[in-house]
N, C-alpha and C. Protein backbone atom coordinates (compact mmCIF):
# COMPACT_ATOMS: atom_id res chain seq x y z
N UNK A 1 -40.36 -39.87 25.77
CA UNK A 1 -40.20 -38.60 25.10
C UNK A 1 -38.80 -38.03 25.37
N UNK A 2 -38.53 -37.96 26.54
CA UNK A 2 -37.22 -37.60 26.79
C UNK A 2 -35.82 -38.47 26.37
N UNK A 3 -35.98 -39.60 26.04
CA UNK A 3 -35.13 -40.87 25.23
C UNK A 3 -34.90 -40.27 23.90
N UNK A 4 -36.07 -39.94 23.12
CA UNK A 4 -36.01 -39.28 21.57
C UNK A 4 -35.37 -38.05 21.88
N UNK A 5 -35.69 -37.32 22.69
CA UNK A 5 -35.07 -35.88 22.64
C UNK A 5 -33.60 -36.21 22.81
N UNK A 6 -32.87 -37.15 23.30
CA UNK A 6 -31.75 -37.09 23.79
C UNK A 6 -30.97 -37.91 22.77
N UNK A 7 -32.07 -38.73 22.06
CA UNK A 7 -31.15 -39.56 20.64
C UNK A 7 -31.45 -38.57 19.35
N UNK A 8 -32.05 -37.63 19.06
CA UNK A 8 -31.90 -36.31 18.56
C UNK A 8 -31.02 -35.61 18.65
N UNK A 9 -30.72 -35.00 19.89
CA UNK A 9 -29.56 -34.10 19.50
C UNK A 9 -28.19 -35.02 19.97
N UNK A 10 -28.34 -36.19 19.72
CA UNK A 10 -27.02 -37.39 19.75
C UNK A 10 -26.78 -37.45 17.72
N UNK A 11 -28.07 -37.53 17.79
CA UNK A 11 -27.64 -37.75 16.05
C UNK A 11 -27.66 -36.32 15.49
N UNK A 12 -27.85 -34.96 15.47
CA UNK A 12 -27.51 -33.86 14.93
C UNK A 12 -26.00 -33.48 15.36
N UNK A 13 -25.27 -33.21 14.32
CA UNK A 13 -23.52 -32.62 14.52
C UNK A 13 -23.45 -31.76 14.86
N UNK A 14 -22.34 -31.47 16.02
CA UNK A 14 -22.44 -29.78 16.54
C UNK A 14 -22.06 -29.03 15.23
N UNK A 15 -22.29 -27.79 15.69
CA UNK A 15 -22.36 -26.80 15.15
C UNK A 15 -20.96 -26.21 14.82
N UNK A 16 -20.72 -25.87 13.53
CA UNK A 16 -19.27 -25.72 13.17
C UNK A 16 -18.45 -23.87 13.95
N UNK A 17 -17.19 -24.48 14.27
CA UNK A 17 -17.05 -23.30 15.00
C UNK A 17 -16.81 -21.99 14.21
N UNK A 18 -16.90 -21.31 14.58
CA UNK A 18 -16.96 -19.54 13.98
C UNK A 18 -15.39 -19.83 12.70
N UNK A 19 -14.24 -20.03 13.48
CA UNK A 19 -13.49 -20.18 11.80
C UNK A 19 -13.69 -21.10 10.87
N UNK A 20 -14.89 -22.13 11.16
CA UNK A 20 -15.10 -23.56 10.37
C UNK A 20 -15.67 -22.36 9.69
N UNK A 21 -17.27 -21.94 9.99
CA UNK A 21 -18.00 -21.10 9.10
C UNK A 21 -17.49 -19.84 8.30
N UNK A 22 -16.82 -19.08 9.27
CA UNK A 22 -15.93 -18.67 8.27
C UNK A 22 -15.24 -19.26 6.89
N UNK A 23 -14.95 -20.43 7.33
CA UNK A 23 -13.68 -20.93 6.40
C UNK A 23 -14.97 -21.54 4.97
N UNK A 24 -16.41 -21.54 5.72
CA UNK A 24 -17.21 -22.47 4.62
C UNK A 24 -17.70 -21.37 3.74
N UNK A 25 -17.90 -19.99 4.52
CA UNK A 25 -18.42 -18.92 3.69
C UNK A 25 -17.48 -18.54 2.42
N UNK A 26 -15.97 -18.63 2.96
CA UNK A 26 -15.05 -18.30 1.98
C UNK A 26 -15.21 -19.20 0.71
N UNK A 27 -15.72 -20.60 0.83
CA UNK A 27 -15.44 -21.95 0.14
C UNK A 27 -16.85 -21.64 -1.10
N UNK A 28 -17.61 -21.31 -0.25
CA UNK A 28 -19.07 -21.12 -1.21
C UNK A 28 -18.71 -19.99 -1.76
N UNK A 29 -18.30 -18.97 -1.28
CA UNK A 29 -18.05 -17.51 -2.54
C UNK A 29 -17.51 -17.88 -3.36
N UNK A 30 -16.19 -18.74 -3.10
CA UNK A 30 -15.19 -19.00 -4.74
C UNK A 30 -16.10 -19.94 -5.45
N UNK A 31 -17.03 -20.70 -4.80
CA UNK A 31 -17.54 -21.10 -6.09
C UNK A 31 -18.93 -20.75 -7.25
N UNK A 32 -19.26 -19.74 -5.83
CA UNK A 32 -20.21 -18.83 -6.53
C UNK A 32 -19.66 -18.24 -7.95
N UNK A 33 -18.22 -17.60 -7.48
CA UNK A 33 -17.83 -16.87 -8.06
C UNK A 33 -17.77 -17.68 -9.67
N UNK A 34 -17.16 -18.68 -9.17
CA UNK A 34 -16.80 -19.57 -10.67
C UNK A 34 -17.36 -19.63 -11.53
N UNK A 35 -18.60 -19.91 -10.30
CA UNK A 35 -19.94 -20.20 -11.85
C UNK A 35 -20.44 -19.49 -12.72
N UNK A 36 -20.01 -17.96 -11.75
CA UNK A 36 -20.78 -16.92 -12.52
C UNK A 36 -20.02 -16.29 -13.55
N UNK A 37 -18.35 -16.85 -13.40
CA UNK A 37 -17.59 -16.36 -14.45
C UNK A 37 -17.59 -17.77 -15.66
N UNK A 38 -17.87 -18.43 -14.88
CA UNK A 38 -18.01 -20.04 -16.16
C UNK A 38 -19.18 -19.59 -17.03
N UNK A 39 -19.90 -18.85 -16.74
CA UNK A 39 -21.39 -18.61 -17.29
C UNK A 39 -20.82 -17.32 -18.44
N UNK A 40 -20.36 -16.68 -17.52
CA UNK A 40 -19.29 -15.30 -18.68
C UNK A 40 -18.85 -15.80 -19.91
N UNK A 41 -18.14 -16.80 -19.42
CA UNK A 41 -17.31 -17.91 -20.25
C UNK A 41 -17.86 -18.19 -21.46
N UNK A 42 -18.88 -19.18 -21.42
CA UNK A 42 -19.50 -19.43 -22.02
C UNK A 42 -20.12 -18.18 -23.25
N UNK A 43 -20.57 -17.27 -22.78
CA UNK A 43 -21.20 -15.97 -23.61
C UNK A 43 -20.50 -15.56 -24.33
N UNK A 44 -18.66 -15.29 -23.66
CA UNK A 44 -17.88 -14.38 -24.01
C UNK A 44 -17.29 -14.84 -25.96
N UNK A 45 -17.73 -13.47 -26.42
CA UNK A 45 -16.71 -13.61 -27.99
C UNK A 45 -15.48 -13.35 -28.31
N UNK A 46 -15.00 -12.06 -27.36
CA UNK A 46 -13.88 -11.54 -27.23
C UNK A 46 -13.06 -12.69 -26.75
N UNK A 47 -12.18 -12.81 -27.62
CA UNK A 47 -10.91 -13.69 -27.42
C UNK A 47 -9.67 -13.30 -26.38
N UNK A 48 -9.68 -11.92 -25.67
CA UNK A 48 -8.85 -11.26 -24.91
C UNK A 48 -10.13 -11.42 -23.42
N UNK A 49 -11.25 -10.88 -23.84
CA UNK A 49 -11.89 -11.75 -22.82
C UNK A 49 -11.91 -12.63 -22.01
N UNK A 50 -12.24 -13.87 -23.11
CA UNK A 50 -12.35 -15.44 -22.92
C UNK A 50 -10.83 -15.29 -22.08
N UNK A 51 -9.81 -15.24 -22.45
CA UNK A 51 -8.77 -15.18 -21.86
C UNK A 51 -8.37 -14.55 -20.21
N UNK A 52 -8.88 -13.62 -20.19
CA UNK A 52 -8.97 -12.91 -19.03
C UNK A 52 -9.78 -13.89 -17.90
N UNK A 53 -11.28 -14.51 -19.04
CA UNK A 53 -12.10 -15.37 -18.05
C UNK A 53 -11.52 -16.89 -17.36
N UNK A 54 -10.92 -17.05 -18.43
CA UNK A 54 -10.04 -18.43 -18.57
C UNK A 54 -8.78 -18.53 -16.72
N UNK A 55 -8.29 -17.24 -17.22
CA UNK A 55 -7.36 -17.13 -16.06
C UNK A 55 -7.81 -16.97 -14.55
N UNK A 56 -9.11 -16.11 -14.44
CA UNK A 56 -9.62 -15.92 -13.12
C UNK A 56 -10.33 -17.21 -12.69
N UNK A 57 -10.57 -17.99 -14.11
CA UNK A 57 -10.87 -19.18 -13.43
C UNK A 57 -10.26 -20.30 -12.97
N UNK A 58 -8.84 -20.58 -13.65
CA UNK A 58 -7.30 -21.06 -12.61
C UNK A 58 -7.36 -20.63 -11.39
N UNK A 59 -7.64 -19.53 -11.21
CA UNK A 59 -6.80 -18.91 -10.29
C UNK A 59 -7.82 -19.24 -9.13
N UNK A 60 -9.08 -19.18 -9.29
CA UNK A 60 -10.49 -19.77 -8.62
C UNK A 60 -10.18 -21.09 -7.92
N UNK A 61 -9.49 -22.19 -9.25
CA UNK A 61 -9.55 -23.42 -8.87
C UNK A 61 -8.86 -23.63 -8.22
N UNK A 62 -7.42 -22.61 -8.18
CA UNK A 62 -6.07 -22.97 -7.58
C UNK A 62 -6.68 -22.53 -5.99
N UNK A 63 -7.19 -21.56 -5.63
CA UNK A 63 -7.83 -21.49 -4.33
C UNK A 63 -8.81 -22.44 -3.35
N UNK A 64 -9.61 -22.67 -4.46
CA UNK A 64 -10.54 -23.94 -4.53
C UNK A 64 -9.95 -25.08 -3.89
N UNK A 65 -8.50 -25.74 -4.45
CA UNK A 65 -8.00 -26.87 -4.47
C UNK A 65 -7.07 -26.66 -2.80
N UNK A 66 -6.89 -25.32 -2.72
CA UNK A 66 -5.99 -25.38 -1.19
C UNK A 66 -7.07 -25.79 0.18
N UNK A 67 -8.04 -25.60 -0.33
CA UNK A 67 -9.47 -25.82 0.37
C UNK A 67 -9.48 -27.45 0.52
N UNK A 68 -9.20 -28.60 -0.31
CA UNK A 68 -9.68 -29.71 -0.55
C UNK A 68 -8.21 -30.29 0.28
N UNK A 69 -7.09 -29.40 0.56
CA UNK A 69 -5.81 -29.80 1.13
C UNK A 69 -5.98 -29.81 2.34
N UNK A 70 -6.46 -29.45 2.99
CA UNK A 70 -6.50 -29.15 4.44
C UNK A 70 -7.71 -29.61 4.78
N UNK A 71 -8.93 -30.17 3.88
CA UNK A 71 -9.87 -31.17 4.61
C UNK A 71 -9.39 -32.16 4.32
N UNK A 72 -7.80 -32.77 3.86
CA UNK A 72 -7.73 -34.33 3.24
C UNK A 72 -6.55 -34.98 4.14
């Protein structure tokens, strides 16, 4: 019993440190965010709109992508 307990928490990954989670909370909002303006997107008729939506969503990805720089 005590063999399993000890190849258990050998195979679970520590726990990410306070700026990892930080840094993951930030990562999941922008893409919360995306979706919920991709979803706008989609609805939107206004052509000054769509536009407005278009740009916050660059600007999403361009944040997004500094994220994928620094885990690579």
């Amino acid at each position: 019993m005590a063999e399993r307990r000890k190849s258990v928490r050998a195979s679970i990954s520590p726990s990410p440190s306070p700026k990892e989670q930080q840094r993951n909370r930030k990562r999941e909002g922008l893409l919360l965010s995306r979706k919920r303006l991709t979803e706008q997107l989609q609805a939107a008729g206004n052509p000054r709109h769509r536009q407005m939506l278009e740009q916050s969503i660059a600007e999403l990805d361009r944040q997004l992508s500094s994220f994928k720089q620094v885990t690579d």
